[in-house]
N, C-alpha and C. Protein backbone atom coordinates (compact mmCIF):
# COMPACT_ATOMS: atom_id res chain seq x y z
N UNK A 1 8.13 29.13 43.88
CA UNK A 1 7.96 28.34 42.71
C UNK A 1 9.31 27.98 42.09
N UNK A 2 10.31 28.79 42.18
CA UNK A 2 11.78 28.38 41.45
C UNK A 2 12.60 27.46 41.95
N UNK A 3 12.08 27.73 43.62
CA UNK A 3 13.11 26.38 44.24
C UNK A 3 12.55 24.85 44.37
N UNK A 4 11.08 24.74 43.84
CA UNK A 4 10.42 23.85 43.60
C UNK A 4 11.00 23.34 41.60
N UNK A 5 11.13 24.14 40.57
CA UNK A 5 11.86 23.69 40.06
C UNK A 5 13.62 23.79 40.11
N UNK A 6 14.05 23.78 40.82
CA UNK A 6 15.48 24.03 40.95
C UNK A 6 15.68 22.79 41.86
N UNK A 7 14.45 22.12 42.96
CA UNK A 7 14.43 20.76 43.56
C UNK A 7 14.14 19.78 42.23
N UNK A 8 13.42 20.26 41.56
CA UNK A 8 13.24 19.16 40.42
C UNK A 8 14.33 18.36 39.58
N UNK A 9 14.75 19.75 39.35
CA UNK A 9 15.93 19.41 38.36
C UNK A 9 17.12 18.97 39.28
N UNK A 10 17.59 19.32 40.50
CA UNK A 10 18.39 18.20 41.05
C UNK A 10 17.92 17.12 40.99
N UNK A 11 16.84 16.70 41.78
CA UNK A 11 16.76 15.21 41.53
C UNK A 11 16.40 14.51 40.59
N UNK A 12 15.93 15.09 39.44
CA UNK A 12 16.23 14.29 37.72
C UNK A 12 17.63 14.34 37.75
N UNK A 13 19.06 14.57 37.89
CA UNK A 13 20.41 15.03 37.95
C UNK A 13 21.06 13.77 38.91
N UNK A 14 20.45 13.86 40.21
CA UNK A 14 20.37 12.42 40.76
C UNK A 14 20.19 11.39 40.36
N UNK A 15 18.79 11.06 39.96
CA UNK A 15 18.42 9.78 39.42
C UNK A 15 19.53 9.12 37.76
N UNK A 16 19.51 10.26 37.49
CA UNK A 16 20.78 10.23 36.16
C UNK A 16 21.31 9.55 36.33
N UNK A 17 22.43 10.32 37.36
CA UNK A 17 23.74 9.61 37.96
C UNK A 17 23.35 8.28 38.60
N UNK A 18 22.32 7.90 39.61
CA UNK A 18 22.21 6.70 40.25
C UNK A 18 21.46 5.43 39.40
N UNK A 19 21.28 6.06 37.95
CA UNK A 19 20.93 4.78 36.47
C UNK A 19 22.41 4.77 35.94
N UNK A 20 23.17 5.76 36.03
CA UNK A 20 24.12 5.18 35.14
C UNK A 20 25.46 4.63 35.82
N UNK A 21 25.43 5.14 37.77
CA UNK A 21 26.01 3.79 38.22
C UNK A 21 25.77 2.41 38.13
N UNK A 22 23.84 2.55 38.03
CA UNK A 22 23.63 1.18 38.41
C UNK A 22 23.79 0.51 36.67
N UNK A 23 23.69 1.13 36.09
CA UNK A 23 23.57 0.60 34.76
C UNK A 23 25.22 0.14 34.47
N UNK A 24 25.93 0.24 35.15
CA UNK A 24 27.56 0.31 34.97
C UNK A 24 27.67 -1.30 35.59
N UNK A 25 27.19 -1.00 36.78
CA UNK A 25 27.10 -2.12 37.97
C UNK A 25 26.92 -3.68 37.35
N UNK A 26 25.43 -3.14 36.95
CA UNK A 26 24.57 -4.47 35.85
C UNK A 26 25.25 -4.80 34.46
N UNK A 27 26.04 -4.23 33.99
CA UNK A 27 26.27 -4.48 32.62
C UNK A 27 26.64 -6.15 32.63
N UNK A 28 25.72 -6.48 31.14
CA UNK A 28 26.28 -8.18 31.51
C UNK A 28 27.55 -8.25 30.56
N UNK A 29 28.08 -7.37 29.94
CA UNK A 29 29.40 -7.46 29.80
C UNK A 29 30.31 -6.52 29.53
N UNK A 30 31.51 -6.80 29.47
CA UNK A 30 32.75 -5.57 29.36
C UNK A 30 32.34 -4.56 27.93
N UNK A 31 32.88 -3.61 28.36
CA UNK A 31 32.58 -2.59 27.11
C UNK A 31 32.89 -2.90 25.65
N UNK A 32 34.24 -3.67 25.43
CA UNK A 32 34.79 -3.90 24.07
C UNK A 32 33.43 -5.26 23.63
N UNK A 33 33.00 -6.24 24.36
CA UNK A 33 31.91 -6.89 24.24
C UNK A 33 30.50 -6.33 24.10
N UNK A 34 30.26 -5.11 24.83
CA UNK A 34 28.54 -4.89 24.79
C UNK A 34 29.06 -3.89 23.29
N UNK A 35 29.86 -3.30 23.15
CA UNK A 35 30.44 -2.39 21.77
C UNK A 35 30.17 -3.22 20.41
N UNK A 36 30.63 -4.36 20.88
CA UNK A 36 30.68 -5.71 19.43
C UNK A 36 29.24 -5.94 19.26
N UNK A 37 28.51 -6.55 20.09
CA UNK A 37 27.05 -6.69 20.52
C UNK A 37 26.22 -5.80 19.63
N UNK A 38 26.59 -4.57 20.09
CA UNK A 38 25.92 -3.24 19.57
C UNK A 38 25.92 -3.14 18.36
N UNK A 39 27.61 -3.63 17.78
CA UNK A 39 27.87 -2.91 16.36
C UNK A 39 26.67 -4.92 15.39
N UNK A 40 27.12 -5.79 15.89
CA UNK A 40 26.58 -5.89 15.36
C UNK A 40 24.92 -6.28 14.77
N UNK A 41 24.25 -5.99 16.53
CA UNK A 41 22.74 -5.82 15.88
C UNK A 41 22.45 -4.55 15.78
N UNK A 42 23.46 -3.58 15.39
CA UNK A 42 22.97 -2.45 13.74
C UNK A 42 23.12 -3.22 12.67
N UNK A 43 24.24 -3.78 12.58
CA UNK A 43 24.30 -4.48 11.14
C UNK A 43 22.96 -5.34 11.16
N UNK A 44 22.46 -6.13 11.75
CA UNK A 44 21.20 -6.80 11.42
C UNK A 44 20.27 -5.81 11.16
N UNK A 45 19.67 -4.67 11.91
CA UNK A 45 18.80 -3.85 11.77
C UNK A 45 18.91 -3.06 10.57
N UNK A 46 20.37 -2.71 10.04
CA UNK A 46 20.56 -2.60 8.93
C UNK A 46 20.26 -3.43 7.65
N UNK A 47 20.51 -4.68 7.80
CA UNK A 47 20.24 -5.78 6.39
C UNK A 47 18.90 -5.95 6.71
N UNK A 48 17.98 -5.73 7.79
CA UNK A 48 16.65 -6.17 7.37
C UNK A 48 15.78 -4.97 7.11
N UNK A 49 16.20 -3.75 7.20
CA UNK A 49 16.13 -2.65 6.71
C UNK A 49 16.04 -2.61 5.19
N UNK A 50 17.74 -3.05 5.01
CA UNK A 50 17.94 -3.03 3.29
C UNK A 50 16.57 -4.35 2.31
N UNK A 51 16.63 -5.10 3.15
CA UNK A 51 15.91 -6.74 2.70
C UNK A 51 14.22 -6.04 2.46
N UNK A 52 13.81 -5.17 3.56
CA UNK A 52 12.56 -5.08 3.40
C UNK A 52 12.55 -3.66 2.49
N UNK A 53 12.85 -2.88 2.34
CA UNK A 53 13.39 -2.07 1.45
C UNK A 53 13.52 -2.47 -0.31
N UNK A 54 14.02 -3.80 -0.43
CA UNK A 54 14.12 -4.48 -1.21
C UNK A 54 12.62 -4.92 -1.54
N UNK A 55 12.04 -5.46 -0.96
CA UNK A 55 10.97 -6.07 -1.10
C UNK A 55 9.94 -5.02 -1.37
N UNK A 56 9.83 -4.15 -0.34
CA UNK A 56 8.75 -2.54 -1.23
C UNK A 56 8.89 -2.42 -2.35
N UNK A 57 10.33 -2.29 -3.20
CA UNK A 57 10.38 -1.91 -4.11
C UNK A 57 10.02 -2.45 -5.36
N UNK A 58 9.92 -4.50 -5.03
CA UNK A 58 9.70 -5.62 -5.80
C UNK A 58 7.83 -5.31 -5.71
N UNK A 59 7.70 -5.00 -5.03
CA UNK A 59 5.94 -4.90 -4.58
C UNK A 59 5.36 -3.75 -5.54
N UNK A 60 6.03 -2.53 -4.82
CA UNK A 60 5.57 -1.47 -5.96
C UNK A 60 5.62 -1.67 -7.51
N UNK A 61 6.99 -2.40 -7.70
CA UNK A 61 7.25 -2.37 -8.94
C UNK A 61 5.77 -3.47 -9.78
N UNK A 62 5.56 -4.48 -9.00
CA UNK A 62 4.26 -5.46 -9.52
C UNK A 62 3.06 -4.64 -9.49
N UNK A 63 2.92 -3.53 -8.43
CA UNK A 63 1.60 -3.07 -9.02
C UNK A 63 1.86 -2.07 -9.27
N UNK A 64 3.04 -1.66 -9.75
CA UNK A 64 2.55 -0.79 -11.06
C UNK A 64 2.21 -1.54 -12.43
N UNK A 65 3.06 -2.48 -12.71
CA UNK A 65 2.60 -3.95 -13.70
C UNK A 65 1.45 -3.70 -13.65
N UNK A 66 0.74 -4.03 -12.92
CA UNK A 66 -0.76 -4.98 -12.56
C UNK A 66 -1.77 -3.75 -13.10
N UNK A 67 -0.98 -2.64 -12.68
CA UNK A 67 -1.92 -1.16 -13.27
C UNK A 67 -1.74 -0.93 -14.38
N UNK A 68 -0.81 -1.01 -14.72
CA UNK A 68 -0.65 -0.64 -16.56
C UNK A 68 -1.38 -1.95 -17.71
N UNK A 69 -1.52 -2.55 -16.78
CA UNK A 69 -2.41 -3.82 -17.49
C UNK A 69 -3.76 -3.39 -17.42
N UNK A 70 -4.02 -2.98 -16.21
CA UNK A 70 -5.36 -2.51 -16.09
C UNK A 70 -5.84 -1.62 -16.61
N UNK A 71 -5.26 -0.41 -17.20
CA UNK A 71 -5.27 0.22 -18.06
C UNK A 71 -5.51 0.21 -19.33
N UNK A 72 -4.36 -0.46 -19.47
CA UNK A 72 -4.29 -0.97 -21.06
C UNK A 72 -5.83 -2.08 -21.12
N UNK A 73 -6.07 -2.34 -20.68
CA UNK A 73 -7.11 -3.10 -20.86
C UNK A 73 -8.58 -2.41 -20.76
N UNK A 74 -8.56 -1.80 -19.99
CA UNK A 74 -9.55 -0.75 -19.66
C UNK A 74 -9.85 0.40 -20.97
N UNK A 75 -8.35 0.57 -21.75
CA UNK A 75 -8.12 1.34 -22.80
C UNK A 75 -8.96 0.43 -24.26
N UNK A 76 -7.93 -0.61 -24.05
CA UNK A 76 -8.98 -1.48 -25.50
C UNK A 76 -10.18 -1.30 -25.10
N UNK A 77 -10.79 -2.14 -24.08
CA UNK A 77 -12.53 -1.84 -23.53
C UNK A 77 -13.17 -0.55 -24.32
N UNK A 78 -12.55 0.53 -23.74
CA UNK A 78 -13.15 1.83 -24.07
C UNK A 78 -12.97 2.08 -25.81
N UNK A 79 -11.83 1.48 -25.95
CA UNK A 79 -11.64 1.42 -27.63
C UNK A 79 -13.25 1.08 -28.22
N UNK A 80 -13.27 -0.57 -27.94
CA UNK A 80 -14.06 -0.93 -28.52
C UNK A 80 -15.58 -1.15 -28.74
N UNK A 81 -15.62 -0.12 -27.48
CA UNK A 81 -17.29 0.61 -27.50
C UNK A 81 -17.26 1.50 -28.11
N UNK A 82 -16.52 2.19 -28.40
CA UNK A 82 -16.56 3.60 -29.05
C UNK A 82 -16.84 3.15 -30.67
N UNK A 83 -15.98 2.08 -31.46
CA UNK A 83 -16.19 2.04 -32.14
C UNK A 83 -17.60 1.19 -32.58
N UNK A 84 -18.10 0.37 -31.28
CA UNK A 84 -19.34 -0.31 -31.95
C UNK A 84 -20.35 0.50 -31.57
N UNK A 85 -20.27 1.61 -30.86
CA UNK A 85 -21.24 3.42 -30.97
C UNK A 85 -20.88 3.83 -32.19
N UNK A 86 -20.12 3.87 -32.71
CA UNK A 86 -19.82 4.84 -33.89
C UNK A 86 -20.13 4.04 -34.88
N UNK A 87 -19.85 2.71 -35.13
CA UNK A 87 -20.42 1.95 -35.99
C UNK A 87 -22.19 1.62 -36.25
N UNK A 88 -22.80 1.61 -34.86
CA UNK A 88 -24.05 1.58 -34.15
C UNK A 88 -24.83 2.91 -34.88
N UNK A 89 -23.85 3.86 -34.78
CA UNK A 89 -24.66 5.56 -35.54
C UNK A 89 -24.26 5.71 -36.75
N UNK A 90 -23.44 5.04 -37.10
CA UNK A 90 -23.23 4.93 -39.08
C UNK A 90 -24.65 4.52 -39.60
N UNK A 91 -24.75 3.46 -39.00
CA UNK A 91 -25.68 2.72 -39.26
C UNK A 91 -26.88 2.90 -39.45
N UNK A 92 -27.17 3.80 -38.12
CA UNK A 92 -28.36 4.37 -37.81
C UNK A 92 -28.91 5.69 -38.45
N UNK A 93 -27.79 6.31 -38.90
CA UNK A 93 -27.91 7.24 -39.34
C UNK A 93 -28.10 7.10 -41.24
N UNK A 94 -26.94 6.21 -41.46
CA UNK A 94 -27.69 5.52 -42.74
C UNK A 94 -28.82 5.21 -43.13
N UNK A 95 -29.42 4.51 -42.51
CA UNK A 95 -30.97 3.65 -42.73
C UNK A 95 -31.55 4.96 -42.54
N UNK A 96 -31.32 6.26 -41.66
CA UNK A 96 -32.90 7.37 -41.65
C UNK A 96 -32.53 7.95 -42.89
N UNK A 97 -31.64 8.12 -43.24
CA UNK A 97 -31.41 9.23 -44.74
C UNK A 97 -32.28 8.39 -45.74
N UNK A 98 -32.14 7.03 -45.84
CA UNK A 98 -32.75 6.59 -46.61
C UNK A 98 -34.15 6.62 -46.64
N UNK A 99 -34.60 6.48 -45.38
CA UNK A 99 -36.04 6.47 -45.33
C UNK A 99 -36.51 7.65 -45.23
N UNK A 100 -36.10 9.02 -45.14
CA UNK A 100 -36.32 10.33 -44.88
C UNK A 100 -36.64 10.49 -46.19
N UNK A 101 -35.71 10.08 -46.88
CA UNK A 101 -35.58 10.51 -48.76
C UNK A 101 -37.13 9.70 -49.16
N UNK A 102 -37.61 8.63 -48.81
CA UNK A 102 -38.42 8.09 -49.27
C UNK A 102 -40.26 8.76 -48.59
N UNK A 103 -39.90 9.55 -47.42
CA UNK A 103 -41.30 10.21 -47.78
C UNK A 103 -41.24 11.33 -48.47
């Protein structure tokens, strides 16, 4: 069983080496060029990183807006049942005293 992995791992060790000749071989350009290349689509992956980053934050920031409206609105709502219940049992409660007193 050990020299079955000990064959393994040579030839993953092989194949290594015979991708990164051939990958040497194929390069479509000189190192100081595929280096420039490189550096600068990080910089793109970077600014659309930062850009969309930007934009989450314009997004979140609207619905939290959109929630505190909803709230606040939801808040008057609840305001103003409460008071036309409480006004509703003034009321109600008025008119029985009166008529309680009268039998």
């Amino acid at each position: 069983m050990s020299d079955r992995e000990g064959n393994g791992f040579v030839w993953f060790l092989a194949g290594l080496g015979v991708g990164a000749v051939v990958g040497i071989l194929y390069a479509p350009r000189a190192g100081n060029e595929m280096r420039e290349v490189l550096r600068s689509k990080a910089e793109e992956g970077r600014d659309y990183v930062k850009d969309r980053a930007r934009q989450a934050r314009e997004q979140a920031s609207e619905w939290v807006d959109r929630s505190r409206d909803v709230v606040n609105q939801q808040k008057d709502q609840f305001r103003a049942a409460y008071e036309a219940g409480r006004q509703a049992y003034q009321e109600a409660t008025a008119g029985d005293s009166g008529a309680s007193k009268n039998l």
